[in-house]
C-alpha atoms as a PDB file:
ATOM      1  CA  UNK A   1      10.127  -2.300  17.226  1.00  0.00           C
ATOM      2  CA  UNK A   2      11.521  -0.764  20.445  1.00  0.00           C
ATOM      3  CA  UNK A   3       8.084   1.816  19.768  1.00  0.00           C
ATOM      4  CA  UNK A   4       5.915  -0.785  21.005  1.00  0.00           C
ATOM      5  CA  UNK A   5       8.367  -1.606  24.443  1.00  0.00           C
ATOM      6  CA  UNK A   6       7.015   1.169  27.421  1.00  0.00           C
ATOM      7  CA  UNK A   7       8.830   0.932  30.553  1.00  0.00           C
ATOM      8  CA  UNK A   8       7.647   3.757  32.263  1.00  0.00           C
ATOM      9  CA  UNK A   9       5.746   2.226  35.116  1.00  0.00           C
ATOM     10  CA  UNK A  10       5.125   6.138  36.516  1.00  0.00           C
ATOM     11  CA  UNK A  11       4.156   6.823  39.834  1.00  0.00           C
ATOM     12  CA  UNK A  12       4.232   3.035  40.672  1.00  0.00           C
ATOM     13  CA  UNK A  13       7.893   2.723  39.017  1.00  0.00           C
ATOM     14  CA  UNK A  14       9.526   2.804  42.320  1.00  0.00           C
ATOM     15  CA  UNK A  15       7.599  -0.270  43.781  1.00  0.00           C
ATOM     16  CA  UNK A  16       7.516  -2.420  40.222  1.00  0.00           C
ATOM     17  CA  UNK A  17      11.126  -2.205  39.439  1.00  0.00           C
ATOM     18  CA  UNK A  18      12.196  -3.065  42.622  1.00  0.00           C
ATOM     19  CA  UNK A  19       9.426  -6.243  42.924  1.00  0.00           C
ATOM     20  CA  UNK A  20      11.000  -7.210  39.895  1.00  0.00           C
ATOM     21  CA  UNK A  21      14.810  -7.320  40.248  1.00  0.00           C
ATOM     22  CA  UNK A  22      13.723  -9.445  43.893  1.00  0.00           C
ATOM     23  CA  UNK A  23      11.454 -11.566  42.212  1.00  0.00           C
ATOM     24  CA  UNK A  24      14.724 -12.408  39.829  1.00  0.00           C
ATOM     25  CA  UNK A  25      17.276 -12.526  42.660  1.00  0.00           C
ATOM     26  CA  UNK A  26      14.698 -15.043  44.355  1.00  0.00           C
ATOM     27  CA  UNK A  27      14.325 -17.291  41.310  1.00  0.00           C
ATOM     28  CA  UNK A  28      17.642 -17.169  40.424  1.00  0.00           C
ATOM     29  CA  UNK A  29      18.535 -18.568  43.832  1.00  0.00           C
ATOM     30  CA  UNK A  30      15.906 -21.166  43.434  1.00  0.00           C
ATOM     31  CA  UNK A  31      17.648 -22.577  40.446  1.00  0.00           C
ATOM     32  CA  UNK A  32      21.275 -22.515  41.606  1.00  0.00           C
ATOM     33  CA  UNK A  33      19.997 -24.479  44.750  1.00  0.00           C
ATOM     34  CA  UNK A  34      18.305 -26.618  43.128  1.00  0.00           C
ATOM     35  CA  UNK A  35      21.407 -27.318  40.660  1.00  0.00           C
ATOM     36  CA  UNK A  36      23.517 -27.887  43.959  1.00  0.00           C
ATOM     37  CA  UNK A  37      21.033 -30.258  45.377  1.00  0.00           C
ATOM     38  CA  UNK A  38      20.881 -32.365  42.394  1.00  0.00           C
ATOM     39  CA  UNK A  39      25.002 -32.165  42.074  1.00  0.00           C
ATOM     40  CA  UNK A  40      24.852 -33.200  45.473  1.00  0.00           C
ATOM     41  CA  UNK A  41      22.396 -36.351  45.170  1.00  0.00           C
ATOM     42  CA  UNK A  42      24.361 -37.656  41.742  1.00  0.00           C
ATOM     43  CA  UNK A  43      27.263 -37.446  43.538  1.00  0.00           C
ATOM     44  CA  UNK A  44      25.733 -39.258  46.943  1.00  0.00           C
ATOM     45  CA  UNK A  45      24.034 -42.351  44.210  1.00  0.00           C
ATOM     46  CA  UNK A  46      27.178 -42.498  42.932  1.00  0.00           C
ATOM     47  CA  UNK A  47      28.938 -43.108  45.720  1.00  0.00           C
ATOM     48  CA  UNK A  48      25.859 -45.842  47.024  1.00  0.00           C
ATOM     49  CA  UNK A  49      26.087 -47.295  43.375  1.00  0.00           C
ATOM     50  CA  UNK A  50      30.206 -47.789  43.579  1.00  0.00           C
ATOM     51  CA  UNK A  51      29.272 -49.367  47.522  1.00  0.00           C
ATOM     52  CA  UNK A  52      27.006 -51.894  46.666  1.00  0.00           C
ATOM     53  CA  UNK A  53      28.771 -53.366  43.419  1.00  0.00           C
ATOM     54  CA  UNK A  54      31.931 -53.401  45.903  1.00  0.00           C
ATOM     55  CA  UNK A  55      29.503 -55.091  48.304  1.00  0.00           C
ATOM     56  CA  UNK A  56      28.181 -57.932  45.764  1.00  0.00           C
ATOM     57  CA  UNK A  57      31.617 -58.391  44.410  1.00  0.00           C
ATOM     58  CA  UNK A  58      32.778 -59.126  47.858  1.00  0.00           C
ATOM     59  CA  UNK A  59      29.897 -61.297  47.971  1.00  0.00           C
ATOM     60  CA  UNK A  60      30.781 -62.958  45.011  1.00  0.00           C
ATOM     61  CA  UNK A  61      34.437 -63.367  46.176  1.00  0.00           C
ATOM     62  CA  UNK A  62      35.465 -61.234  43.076  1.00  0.00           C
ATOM     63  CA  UNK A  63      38.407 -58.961  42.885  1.00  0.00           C
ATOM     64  CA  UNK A  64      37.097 -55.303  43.446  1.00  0.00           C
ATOM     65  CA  UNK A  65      37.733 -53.128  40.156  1.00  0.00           C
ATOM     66  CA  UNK A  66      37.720 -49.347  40.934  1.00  0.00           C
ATOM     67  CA  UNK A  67      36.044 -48.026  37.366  1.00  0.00           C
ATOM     68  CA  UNK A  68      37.887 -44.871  36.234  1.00  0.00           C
ATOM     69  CA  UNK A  69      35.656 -42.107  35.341  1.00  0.00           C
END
């Protein structure tokens, strides 16, 4: 199985090995921004969401229920 798996890139192993662990590093910080981004926005609609029901309530003349999470 392993057979069929050739690593040796040769002369151009010192270029290709190296393009490769970036191109990883890169991506992986791609995807953990892009996790923080949408932590931050679900966290930001949230907040808007709990707002504007406090908003309409107040509107209403309601009492204002805090919803525990």
């Amino acid at each position: 199985m392993f057979g069929m798996l050739d690593l040796d890139a040769s002369p151009y192993g010192a270029f290709v090995w190296p393009a490769f662990a970036i191109t990883a590093l890169v991506f992986a910080g791609m995807v953990a921004g892009a996790l923080a981004h949408a932590r931050h926005w679900r966290s930001r609609t949230e907040s808007l969401r709990k707002t504007a029901e406090a908003a309409e309530a107040a509107r209403r003349g309601a009492p204002v229920q805090d919803a525990a999470p």
